[in-house]
Protein backbone atom coordinates (compact mmCIF):
# COMPACT_ATOMS: atom_id res chain seq x y z
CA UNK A 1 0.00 0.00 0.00
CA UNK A 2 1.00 3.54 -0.56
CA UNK A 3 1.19 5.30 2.46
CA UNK A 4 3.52 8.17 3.75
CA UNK A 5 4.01 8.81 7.47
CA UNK A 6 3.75 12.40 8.36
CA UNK A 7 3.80 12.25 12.20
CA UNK A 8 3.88 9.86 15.15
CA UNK A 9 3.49 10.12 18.85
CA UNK A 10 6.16 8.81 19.67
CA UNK A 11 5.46 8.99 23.77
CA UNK A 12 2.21 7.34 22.88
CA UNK A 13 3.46 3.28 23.65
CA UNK A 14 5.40 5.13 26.60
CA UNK A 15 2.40 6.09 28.76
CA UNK A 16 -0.05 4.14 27.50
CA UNK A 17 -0.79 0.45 27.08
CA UNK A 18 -2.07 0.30 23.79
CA UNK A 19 -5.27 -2.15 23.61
CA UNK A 20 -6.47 -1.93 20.27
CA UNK A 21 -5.55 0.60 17.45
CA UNK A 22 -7.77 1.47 14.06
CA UNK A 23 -7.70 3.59 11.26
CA UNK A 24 -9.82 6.87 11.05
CA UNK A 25 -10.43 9.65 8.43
CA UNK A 26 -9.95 13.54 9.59
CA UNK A 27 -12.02 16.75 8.24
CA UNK A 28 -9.64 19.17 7.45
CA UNK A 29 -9.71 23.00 6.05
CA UNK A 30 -7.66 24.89 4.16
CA UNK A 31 -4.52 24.92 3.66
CA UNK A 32 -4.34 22.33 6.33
CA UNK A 33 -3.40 19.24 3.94
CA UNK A 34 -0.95 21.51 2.69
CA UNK A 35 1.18 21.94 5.67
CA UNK A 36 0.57 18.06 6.71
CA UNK A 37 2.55 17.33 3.35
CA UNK A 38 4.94 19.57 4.17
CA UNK A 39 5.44 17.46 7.55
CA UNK A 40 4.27 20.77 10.15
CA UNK A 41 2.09 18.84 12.54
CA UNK A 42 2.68 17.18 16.03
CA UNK A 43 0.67 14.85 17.94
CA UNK A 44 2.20 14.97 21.53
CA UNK A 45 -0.56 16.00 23.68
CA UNK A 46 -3.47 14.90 21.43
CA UNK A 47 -6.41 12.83 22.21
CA UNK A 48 -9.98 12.24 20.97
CA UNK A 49 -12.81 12.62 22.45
CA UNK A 50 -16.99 11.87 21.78
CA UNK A 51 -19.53 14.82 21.83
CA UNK A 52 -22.65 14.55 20.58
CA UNK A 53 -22.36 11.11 18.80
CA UNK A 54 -19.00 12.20 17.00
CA UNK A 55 -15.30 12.15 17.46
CA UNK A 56 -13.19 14.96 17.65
CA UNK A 57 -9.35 15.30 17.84
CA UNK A 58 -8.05 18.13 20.45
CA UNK A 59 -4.59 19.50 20.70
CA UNK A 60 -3.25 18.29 17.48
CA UNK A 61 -1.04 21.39 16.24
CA UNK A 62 -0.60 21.43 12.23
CA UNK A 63 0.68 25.13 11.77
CA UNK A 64 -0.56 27.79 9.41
CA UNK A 65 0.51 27.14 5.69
CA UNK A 66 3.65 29.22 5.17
CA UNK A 67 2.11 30.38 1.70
CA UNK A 68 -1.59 30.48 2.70
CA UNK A 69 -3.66 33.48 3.12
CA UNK A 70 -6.66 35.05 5.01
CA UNK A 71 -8.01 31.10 4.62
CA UNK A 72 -5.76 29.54 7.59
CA UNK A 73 -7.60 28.34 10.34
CA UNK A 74 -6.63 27.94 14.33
CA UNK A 75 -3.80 25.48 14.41
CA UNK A 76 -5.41 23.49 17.70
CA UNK A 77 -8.61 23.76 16.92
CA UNK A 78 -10.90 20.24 17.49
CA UNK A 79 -10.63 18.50 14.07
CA UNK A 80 -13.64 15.89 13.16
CA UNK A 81 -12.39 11.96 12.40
CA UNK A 82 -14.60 10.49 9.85
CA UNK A 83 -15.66 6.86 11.17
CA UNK A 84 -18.86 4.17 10.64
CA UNK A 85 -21.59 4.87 12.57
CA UNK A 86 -21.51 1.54 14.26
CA UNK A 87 -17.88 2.01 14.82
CA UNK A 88 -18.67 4.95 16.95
CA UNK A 89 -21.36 2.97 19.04
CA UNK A 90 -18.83 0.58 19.48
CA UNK A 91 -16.01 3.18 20.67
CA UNK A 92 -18.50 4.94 23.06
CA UNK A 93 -19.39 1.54 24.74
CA UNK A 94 -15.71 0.69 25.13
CA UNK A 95 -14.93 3.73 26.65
CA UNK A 96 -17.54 4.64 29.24
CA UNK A 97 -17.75 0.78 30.38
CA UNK A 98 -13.52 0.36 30.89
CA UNK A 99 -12.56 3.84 31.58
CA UNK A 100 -10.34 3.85 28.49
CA UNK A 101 -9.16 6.75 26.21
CA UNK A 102 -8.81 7.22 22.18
CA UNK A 103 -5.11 8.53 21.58
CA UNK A 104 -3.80 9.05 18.03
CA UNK A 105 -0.67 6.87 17.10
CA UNK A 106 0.74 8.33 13.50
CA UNK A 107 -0.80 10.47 10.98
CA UNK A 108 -0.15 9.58 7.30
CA UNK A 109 -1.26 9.85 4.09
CA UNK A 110 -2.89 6.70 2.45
CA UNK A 111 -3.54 6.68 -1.59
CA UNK A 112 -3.71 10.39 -1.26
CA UNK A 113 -5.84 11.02 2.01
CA UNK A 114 -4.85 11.91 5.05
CA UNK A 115 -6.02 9.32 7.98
CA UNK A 116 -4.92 8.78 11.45
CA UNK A 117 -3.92 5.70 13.23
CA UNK A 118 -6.19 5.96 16.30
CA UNK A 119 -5.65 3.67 19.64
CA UNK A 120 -7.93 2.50 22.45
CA UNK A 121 -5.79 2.52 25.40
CA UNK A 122 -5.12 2.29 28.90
CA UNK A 123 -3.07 5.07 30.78
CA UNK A 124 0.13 3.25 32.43
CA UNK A 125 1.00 3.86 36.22
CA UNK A 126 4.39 5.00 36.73
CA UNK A 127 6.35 1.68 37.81
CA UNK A 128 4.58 -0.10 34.72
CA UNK A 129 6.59 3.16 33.12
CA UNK A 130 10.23 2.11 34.87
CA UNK A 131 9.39 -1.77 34.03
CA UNK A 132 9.05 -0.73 30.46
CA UNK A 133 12.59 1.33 30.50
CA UNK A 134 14.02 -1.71 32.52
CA UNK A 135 12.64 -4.31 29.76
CA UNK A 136 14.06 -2.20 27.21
CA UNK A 137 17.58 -1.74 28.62
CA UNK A 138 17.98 -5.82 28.92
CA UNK A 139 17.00 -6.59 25.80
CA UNK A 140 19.25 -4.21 24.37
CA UNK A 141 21.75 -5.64 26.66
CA UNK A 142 20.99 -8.99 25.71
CA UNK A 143 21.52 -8.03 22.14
CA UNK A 144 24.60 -6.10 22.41
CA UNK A 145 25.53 -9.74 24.09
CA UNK A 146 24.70 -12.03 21.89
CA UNK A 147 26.19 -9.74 19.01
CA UNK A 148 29.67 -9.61 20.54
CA UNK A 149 29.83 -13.69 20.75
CA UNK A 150 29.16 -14.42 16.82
């Protein structure tokens, strides 16, 4: 498949346990697309929320077109994610019954639209945080190891 990654969160698999992940459409404006070609966006704080039977995306920052005009919008402004209807009822189950939250994981561009890779997940508590880092470290170990010997 053609698709080109234009941004990640990268601290996403860091603070979250990541149940289940999905792939949603997003409304844009103006010369939003533009600037998401051109790589200006960040996910770090984002997170997506219900209201009113539909699913928004807060706090992701794509910044003003360098070229645009008078038609810019509000870089952080909510953005709709285009989804099934029964997908929503589904989401809106998952997360009132298991306390969950909707993060995004990467935004790319597939065949020529822009979608985002959206996760259900669990927030992590901070020593499942240090027994990540501590995983981590010995299996890098153990590969730096193992490398050494052949």
């Amino acid at each position: 498949m053609e698709e080109k990654v234009v941004a990640t969160n990268r601290q996403a698999h860091y603070n979250y346990t990541i149940l289940e992940s999905f792939e949603a459409g997003i409304e844009l404006k103006g010369t939003e697309v533009k600037s998401l070609r051109a790589g200006q966006t960040n996910l770090k704080d984002s997170f997506a929320r219900v209201d009113n039977g539909e699913i928004f995306l807060y706090n992701m920052h794509i910044a003003p077109y360098e070229f645009g005009n008078i038609a810019n919008v509000d870089p952080i402004r909510p953005r709709k994610l285009l989804l099934h209807k029964n997908q929503i009822r589904r989401l809106i189950g998952d997360l009132a019954a298991k306390r969950l939250t909707l993060i995004p994981l990467k935004l790319y561009f597939k065949h020529g639209i822009a979608k985002v890779e959206l996760a259900i997940a669990k927030g992590k508590k901070l020593y499942d945080k240090r027994e990540t880092i501590r995983r981590r470290e010995t299996e890098r170990e153990l590969r730096r190891i193992t490398r050494g010997k052949i």
